[in-house]
Protein backbone atom coordinates (compact mmCIF):
# COMPACT_ATOMS: atom_id res chain seq x y z
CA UNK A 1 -1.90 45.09 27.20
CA UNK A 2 -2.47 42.36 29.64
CA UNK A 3 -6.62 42.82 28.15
CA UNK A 4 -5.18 42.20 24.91
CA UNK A 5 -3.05 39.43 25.68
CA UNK A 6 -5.99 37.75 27.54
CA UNK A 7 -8.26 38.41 24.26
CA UNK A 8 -5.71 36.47 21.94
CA UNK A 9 -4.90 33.55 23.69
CA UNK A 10 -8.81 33.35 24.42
CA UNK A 11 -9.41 33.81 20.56
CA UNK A 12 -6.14 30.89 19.75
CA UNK A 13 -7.80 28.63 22.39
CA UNK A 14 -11.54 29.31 20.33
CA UNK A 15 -9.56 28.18 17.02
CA UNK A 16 -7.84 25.33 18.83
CA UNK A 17 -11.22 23.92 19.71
CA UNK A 18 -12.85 24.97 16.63
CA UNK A 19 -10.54 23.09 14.77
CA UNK A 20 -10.44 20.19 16.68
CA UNK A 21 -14.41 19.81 17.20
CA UNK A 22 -14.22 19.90 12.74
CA UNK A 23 -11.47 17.48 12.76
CA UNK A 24 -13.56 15.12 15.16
CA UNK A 25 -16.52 15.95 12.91
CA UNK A 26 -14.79 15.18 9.73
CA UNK A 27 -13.66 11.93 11.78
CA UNK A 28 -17.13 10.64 12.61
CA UNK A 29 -18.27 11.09 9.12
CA UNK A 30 -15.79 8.84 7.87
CA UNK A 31 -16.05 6.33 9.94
CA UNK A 32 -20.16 6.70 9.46
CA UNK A 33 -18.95 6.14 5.59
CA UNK A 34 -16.59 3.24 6.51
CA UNK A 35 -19.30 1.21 8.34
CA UNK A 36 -21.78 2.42 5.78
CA UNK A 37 -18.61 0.74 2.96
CA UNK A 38 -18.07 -2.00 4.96
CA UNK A 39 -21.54 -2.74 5.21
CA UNK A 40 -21.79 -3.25 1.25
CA UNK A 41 -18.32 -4.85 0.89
CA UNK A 42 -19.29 -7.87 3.04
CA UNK A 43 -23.04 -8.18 1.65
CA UNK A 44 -21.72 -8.58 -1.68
CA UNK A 45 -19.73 -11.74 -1.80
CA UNK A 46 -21.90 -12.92 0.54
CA UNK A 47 -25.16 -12.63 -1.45
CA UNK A 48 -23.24 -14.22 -4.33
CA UNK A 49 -21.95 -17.08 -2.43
CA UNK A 50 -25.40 -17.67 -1.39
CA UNK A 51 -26.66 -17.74 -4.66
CA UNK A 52 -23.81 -19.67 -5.83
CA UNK A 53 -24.66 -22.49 -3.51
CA UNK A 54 -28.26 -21.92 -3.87
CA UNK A 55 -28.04 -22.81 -7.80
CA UNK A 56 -25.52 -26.13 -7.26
CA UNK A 57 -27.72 -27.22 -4.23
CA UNK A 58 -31.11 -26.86 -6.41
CA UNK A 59 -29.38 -28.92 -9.31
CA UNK A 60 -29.32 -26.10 -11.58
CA UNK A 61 -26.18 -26.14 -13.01
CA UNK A 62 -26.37 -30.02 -14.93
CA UNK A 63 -22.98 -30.15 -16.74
CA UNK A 64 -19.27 -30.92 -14.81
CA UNK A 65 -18.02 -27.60 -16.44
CA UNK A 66 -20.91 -24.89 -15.41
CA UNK A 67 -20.45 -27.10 -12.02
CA UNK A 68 -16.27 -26.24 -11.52
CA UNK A 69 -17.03 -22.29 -12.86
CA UNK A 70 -19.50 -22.12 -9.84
CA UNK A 71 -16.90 -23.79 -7.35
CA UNK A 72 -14.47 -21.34 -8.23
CA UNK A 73 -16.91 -18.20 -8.22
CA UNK A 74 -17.71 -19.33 -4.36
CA UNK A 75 -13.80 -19.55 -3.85
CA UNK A 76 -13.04 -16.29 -5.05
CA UNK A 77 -15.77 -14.37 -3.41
CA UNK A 78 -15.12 -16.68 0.12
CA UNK A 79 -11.29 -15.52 -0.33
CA UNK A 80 -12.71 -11.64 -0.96
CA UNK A 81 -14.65 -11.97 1.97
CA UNK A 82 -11.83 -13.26 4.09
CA UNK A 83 -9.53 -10.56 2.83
CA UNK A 84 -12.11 -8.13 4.15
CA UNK A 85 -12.41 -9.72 6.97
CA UNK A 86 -9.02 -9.65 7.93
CA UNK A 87 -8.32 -5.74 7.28
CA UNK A 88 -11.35 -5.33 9.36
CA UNK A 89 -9.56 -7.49 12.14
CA UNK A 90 -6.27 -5.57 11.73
CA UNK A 91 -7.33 -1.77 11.58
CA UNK A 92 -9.84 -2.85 14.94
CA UNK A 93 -6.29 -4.34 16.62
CA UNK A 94 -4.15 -1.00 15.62
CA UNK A 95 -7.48 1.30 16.84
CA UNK A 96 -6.58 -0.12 20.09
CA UNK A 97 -2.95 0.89 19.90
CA UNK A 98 -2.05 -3.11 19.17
CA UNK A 99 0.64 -3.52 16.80
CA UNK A 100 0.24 -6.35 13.84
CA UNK A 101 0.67 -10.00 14.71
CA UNK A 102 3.49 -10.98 12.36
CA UNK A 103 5.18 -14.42 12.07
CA UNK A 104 8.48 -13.98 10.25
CA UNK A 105 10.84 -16.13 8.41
CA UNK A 106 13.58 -15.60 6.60
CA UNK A 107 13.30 -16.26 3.03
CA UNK A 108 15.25 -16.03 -0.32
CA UNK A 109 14.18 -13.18 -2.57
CA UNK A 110 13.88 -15.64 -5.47
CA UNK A 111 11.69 -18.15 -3.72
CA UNK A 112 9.50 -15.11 -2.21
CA UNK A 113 9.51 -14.14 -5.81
CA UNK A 114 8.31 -17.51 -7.09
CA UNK A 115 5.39 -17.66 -4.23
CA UNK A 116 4.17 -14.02 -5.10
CA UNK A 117 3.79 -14.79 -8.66
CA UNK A 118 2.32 -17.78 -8.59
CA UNK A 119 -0.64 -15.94 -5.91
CA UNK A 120 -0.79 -13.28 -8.19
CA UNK A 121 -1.61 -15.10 -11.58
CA UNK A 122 -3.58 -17.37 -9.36
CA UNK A 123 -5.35 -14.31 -8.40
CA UNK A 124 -6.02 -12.62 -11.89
CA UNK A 125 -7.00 -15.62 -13.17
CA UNK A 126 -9.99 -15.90 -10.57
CA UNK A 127 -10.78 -11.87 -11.13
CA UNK A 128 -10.48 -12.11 -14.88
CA UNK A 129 -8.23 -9.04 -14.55
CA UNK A 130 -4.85 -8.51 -16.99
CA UNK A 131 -1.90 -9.18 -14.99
CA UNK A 132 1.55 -8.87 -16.57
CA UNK A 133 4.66 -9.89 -13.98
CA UNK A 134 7.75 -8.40 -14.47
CA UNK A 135 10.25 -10.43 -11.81
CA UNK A 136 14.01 -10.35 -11.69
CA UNK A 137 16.12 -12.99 -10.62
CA UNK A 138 17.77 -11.40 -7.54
CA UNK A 139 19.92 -12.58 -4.34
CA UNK A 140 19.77 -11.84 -1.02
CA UNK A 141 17.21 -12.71 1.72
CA UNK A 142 14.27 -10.93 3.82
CA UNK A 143 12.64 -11.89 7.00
CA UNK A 144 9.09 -11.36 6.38
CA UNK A 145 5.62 -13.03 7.00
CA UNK A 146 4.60 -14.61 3.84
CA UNK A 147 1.02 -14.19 4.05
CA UNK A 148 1.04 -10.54 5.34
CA UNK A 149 3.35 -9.95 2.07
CA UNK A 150 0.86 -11.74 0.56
CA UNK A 151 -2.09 -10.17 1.52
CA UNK A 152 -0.81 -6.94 0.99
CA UNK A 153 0.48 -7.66 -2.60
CA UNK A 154 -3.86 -9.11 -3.04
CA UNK A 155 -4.79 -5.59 -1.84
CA UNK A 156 -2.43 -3.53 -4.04
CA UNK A 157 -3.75 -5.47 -6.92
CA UNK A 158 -7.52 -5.44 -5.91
CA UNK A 159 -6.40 -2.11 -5.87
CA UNK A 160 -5.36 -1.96 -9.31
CA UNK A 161 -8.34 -3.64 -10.45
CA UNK A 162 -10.64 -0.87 -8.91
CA UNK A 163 -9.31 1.69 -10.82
CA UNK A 164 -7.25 0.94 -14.25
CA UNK A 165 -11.04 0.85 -15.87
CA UNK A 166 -10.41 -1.41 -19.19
CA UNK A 167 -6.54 -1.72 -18.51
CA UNK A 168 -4.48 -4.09 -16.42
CA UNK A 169 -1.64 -4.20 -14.39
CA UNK A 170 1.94 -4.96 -13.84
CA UNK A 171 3.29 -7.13 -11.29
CA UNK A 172 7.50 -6.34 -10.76
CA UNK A 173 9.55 -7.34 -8.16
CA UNK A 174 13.59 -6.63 -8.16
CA UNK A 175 16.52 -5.71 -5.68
CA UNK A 176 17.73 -2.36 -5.17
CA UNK A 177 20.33 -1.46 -3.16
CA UNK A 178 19.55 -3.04 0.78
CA UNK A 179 16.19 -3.21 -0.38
CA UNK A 180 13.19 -5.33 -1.88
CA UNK A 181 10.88 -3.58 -4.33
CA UNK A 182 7.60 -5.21 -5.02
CA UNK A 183 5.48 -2.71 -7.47
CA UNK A 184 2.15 -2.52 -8.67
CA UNK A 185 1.35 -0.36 -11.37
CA UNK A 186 -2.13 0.21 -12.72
CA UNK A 187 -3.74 1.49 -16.12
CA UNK A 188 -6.09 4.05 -14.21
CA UNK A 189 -6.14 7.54 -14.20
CA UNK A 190 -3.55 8.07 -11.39
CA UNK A 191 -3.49 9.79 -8.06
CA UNK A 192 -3.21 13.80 -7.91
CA UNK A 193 0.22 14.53 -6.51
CA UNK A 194 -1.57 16.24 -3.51
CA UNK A 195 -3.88 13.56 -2.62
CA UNK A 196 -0.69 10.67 -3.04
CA UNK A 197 -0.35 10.77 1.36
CA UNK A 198 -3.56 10.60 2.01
CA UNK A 199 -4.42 7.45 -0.54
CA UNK A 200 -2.84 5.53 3.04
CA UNK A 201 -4.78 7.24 5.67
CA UNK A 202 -8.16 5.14 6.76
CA UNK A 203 -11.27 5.55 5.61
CA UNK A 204 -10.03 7.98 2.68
CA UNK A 205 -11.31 7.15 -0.78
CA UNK A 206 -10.89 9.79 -3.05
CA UNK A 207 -13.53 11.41 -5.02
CA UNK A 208 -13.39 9.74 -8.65
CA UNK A 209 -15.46 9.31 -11.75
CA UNK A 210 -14.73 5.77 -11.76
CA UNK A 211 -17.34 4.24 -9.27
CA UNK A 212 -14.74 2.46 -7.76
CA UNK A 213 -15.87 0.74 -4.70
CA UNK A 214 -13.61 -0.36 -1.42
CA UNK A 215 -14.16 0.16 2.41
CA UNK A 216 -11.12 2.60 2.40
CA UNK A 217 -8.58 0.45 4.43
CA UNK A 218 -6.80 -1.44 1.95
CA UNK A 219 -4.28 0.91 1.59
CA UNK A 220 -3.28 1.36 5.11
CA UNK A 221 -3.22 -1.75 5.91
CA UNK A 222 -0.40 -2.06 3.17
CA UNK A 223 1.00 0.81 5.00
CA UNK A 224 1.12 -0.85 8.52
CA UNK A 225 2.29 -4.49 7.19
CA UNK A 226 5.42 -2.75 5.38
CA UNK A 227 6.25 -0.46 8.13
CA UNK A 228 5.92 -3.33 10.46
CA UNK A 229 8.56 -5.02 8.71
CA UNK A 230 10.94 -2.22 8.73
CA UNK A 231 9.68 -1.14 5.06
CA UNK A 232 7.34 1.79 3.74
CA UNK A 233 5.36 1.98 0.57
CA UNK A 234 5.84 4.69 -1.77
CA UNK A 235 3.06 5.97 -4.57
CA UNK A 236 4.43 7.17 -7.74
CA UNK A 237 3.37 8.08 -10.86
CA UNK A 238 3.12 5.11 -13.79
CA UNK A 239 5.60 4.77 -15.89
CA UNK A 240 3.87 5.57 -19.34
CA UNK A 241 2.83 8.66 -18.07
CA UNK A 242 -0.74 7.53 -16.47
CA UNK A 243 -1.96 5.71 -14.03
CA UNK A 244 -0.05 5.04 -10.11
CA UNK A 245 2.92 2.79 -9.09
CA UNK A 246 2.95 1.51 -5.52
CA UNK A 247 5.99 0.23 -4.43
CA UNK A 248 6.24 -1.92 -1.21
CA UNK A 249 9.76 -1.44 -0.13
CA UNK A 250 10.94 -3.68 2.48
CA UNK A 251 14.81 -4.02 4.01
CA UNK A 252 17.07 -6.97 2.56
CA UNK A 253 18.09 -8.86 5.36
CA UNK A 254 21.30 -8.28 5.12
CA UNK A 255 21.01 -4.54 5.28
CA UNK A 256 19.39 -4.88 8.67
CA UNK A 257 22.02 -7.75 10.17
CA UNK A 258 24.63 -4.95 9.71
CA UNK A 259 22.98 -1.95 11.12
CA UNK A 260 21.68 -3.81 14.55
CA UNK A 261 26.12 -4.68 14.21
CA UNK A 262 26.85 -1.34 13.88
């Protein structure tokens, strides 16, 4: 018996390390992928801003009107670069076990509201991408940083814009009980039920059809910023019976006032 006993554990303690050697495996491959994404992300906007500039500099573009398109080409891609940038910045900070560097304020719902839709059309405007917002007058306040909310709201619908293929997007925001609910919901084909957790995870991009591009941290940076304020977000399926829904889900102030009371 005590031969046998010695043979199992040594055979669990094999499959412990096999396992673990595969995980760190699988974990150096998608990072190698990441870097390899990352790589392309940031030579991109780059090579456009360059030729952006290149053309305006050379005296190219004669008319006032090819002359603004051109200015606000090299503002979009500068703001895509700095939004790459920054979730580069963030996941490197929370790699080294540092939490997010939030400055909150508390805020009205409704003027939130007002600043989120006014980035967003702002936003779709710049990407050419179909944006419809759906926003409910609602009460009550939140203590959040504006331009984390911000940026994650840009990456949900950069998101969007990835994968709804020929269709846009909805932009809603309303009040649920002790909670704020800002969704994005997309045209695309949607999210398998069993991939849904892992859409968060870094460095996962899920195989698709759809030759969507991204560095795979988007996501979980959306994940961090909401959990970071207390919140979560949640992927559903759309509404019309395609496509996803995230919802960024983050405590009403009041909700938290009177738990820290209780």
């Amino acid at each position: 018996w005590a031969l046998l006993a010695v043979a199992v554990l040594t055979a669990g303690a094999s499959l412990a390390t096999f396992r673990a050697l595969r995980r760190g495996r699988r974990l150096a491959q998608l990072k190698s992928a990441f870097v390899a994404n990352v790589s392309h992300e940031l030579r991109t906007p780059l090579a456009s801003i360059l030729m952006l500039a290149e053309n305006l500099e050379a005296g190219r573009v004669a008319d006032e009107a090819g002359r603004v398109r051109y200015h606000a080409l090299i503002r979009r891609e500068a703001e895509r670069l700095r939004r790459l940038v920054a979730d580069v910045l963030d996941f490197s900070r929370l790699e080294r076990g540092k939490g997010l560097e939030l400055r909150r304020e508390a805020l009205d719902v409704d003027a939130l509201a007002a600043g989120l839709r006014e980035e967003a059309l702002a936003w779709a405007q710049r990407a050419g991408f179909e944006l419809a917002i759906d926003v409910e007058p609602a009460d009550g306040r939140v203590e959040v940083d504006p331009d984390a909310l911000r940026r994650s709201v840009v990456n949900l619908l950069e998101n969007a814009r990835k994968h709804s293929g020929e269709g846009g997007a909805t932009l809603s925001l309303h009040v649920v009980p002790d909670e704020l609910v800002v969704a994005v919901e997309d045209a695309g084909r949607g999210v398998p039920e069993e991939a849904r957790a892992r859409v968060f995870e870094a460095f996962t991009r899920l195989e698709r059809d759809d030759g969507a591009a991204g560095t795979g941290l988007g996501l979980a940076i959306v994940r961090e910023i909401a959990r970071a304020h207390g919140g979560d977000v949640v992927l559903r399926p759309g509404s019309a019976g395609r496509g996803a829904r995230f919802e960024l889900r983050l405590p009403l102030l009041q909700a938290v006032e009177e738990e820290v009371t209780a």
